[in-house]
Structures are given as structure tokens and as C-alpha cells.
N, C-alpha and C. Protein backbone atom coordinates (compact mmCIF):
# COMPACT_ATOMS: atom_id res chain seq x y z
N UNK A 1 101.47 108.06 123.45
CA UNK A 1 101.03 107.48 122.20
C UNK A 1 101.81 106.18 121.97
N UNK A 2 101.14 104.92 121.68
CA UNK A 2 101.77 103.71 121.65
C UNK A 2 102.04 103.83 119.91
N UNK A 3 102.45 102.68 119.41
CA UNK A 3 102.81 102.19 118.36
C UNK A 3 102.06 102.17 117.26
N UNK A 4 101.08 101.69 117.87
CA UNK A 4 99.73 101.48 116.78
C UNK A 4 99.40 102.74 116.34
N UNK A 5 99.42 104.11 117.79
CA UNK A 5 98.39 104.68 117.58
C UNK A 5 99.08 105.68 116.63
N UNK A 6 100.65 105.91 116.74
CA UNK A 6 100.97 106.44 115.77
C UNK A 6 100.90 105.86 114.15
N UNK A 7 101.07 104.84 113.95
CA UNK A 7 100.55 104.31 112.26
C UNK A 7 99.40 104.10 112.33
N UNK A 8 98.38 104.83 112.88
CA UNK A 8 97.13 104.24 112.61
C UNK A 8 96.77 105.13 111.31
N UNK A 9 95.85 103.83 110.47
CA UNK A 9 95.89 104.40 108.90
C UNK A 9 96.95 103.98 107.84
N UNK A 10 97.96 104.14 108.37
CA UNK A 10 99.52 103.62 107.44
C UNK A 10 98.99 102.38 106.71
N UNK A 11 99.37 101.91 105.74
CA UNK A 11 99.65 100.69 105.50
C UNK A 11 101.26 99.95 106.14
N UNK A 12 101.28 98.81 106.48
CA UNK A 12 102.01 98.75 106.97
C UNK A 12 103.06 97.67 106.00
N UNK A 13 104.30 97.40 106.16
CA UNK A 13 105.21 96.49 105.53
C UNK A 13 105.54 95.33 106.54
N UNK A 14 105.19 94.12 105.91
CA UNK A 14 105.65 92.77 107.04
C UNK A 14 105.96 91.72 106.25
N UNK A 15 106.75 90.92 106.79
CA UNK A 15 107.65 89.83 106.47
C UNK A 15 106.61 88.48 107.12
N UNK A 16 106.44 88.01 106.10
CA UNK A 16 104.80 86.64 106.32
C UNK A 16 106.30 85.41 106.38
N UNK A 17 106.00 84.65 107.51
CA UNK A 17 106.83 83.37 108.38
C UNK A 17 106.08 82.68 108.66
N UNK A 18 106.19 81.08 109.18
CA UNK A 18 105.53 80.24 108.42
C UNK A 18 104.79 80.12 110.23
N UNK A 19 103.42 80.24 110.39
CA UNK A 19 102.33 80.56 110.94
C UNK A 19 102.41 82.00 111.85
N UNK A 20 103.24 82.97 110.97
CA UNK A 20 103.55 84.06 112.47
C UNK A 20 103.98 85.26 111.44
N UNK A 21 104.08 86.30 111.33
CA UNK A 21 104.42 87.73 110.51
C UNK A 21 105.32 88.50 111.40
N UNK A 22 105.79 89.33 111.20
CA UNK A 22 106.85 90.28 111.38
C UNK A 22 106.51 91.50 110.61
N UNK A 23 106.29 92.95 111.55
CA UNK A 23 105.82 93.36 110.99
C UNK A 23 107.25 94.79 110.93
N UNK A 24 107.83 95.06 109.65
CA UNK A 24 108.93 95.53 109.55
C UNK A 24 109.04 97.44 109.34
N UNK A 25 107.76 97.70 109.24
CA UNK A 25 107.07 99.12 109.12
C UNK A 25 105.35 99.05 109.74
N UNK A 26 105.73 100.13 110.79
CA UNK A 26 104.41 100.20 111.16
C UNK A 26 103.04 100.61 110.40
N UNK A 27 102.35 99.72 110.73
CA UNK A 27 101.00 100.61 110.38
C UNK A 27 99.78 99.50 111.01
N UNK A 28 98.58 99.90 110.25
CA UNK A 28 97.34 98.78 110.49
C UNK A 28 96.50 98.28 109.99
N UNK A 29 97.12 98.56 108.44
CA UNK A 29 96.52 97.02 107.97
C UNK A 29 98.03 96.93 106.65
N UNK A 30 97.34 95.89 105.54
CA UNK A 30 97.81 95.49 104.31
C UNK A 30 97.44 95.21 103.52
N UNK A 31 97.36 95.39 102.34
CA UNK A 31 96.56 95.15 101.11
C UNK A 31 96.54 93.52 100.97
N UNK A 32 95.30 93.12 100.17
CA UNK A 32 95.20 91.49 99.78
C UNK A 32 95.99 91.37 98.24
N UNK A 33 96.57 90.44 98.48
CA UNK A 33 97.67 90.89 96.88
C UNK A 33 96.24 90.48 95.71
N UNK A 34 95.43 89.81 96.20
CA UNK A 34 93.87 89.58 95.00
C UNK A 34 93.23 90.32 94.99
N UNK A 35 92.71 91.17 95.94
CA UNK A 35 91.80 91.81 95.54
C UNK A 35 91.95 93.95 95.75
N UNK A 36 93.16 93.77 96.69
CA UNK A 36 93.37 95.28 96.64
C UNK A 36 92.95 95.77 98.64
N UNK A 37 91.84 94.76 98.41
CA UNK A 37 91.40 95.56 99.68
C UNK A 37 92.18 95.54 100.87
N UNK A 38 91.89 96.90 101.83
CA UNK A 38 92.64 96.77 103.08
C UNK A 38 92.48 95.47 104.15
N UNK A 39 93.49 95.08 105.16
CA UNK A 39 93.21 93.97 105.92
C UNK A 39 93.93 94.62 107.42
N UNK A 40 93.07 94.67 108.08
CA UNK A 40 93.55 95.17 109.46
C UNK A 40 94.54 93.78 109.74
N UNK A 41 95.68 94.69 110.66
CA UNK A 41 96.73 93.19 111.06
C UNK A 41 95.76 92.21 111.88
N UNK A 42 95.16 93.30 112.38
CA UNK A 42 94.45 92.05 113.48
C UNK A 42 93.57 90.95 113.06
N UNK A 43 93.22 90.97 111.96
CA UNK A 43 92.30 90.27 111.30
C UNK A 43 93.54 89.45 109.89
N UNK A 44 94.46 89.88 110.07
CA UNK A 44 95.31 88.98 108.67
C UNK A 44 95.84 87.66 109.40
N UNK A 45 94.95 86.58 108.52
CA UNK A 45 95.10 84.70 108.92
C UNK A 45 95.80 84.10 107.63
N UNK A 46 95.66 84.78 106.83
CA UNK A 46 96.41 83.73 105.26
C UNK A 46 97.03 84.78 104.39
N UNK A 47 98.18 84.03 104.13
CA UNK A 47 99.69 84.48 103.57
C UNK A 47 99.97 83.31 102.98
N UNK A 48 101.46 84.24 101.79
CA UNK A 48 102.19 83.28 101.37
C UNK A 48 103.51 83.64 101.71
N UNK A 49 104.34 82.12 102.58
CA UNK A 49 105.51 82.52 102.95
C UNK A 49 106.24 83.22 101.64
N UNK A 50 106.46 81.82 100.40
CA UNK A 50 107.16 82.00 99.13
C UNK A 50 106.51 83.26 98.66
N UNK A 51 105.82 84.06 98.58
CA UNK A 51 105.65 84.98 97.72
C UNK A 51 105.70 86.21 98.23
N UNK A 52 105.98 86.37 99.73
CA UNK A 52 105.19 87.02 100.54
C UNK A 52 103.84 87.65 100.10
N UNK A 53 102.70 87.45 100.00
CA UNK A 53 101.44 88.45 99.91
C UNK A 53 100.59 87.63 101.09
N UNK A 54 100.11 88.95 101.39
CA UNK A 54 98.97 88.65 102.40
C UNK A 54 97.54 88.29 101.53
N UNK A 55 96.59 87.68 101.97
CA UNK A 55 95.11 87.83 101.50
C UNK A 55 94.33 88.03 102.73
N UNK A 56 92.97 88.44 101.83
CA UNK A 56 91.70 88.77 102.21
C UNK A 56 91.01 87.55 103.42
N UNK A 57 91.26 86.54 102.35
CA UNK A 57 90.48 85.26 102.92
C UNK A 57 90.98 83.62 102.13
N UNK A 58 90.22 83.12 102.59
CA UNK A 58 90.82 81.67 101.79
C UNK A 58 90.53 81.56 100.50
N UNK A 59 89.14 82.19 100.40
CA UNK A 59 88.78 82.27 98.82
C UNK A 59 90.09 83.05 97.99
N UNK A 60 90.23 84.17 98.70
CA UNK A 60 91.47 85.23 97.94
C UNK A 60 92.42 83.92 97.47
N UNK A 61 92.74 83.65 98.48
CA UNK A 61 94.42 82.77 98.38
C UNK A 61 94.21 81.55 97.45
N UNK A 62 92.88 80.96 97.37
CA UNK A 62 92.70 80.08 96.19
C UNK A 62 92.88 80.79 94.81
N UNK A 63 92.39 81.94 94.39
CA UNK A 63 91.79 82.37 93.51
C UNK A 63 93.55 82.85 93.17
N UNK A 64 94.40 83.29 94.29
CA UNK A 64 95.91 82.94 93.30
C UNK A 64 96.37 82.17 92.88
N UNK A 65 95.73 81.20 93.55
CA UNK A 65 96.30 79.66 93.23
C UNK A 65 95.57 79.44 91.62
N UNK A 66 94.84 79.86 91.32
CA UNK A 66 94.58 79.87 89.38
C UNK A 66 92.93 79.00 90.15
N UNK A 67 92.17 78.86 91.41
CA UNK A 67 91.13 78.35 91.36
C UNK A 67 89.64 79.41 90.78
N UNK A 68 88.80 79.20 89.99
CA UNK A 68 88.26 80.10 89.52
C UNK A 68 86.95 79.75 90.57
N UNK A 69 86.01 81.28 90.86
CA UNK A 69 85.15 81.44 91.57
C UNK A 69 83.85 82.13 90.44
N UNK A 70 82.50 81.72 91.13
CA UNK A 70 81.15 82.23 90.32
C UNK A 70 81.42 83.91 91.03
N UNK A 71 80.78 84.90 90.18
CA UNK A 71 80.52 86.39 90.53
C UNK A 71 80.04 86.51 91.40
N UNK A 72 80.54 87.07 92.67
CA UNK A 72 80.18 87.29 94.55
C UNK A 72 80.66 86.32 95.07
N UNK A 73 81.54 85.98 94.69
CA UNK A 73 82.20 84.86 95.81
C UNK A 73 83.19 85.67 97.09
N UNK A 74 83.84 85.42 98.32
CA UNK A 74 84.15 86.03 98.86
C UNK A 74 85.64 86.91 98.46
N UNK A 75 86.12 85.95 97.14
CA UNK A 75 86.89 86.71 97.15
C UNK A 75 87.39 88.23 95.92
N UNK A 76 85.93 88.00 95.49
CA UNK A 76 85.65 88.85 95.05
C UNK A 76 84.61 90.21 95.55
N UNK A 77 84.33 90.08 96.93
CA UNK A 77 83.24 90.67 97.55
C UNK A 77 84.31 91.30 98.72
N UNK A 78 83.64 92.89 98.53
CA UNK A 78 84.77 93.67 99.66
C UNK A 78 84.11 93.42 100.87
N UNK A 79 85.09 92.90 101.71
CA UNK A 79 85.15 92.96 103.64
C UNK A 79 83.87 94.03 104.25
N UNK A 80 83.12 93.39 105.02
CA UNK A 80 82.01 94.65 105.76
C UNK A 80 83.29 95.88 106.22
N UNK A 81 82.57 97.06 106.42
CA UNK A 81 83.33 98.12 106.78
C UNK A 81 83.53 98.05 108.13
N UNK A 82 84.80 98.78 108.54
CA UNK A 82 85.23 98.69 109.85
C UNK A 82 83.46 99.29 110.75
N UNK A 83 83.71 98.89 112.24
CA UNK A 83 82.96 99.71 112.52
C UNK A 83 83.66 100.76 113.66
């Protein structure tokens, strides 16, 4: 059993560095600090070093930034389901 396969499911704890993460507790994914939803590691592209939070998407990471979005925008719209 590798690494993954034991946290698979976990949420995991990681330290966001400036284009690269560290991931300090296993697991496989992390919450978007906007919207809640899960983010597989493999799929997490945008962070904030200063704050550490991960997001969803770029929309997410604007929409902390105080940018406001119309109803269904992406970062208000949950991720297709794994398959």
C-alpha cells in the first residue's frame, strides 16, 4: 500500500509555497477556503501563499479577493463529480 492509497478520502493538510505545496498530512484532496468544496491534490492550481487557502478555481480566488460574480458563475458552481 503506497501513500496515497492509505489517505485516500482524508482530507489532507499542506503548506501552499510560492508555485509548489508541501503536503504536511496525508490525504487527497482540500477544501476551497470559498466555496467548501473538495479539491483533489492533483487537480489544486491556485493558492494563497499569505493566507494559506487553497481554491476551487480562479473565479474562487477572485471572489476572495472581494470580486463579485452573477449567480452560476464558476465559483459558485460545484466541480463535475469525480469519475
Amino acid at each position: 500500500m503506497n501513500r496515497l492509497e492509505a489517505a485516500s478520502g482524508a482530507e489532507a493538510r499542506v503548506e501552499y509555497l510560492d508555485g509548489d505545496f508541501r503536503v504536511l498530512r496525508p490525504g487527497s484532496f482540500v477544501r476551497c477556503a470559498v466555496t467548501g468544496y473538495p479539491i483533489p491534490l492533483e487537480e489544486l492550481h491556485y493558492w494563497d501563499v499569505d493566507t494559506q487557502e487553497p481554491y476551487s478555481s480562479a473565479a474562487a480566488r477572485l471572489k476572495a479577493l472581494g470580486f463579485s460574480f452573477e449567480s452560476g458563475s464558476a465559483a459558485e458552481t460545484p466541480p463535475p463529480a469525480a469519475k
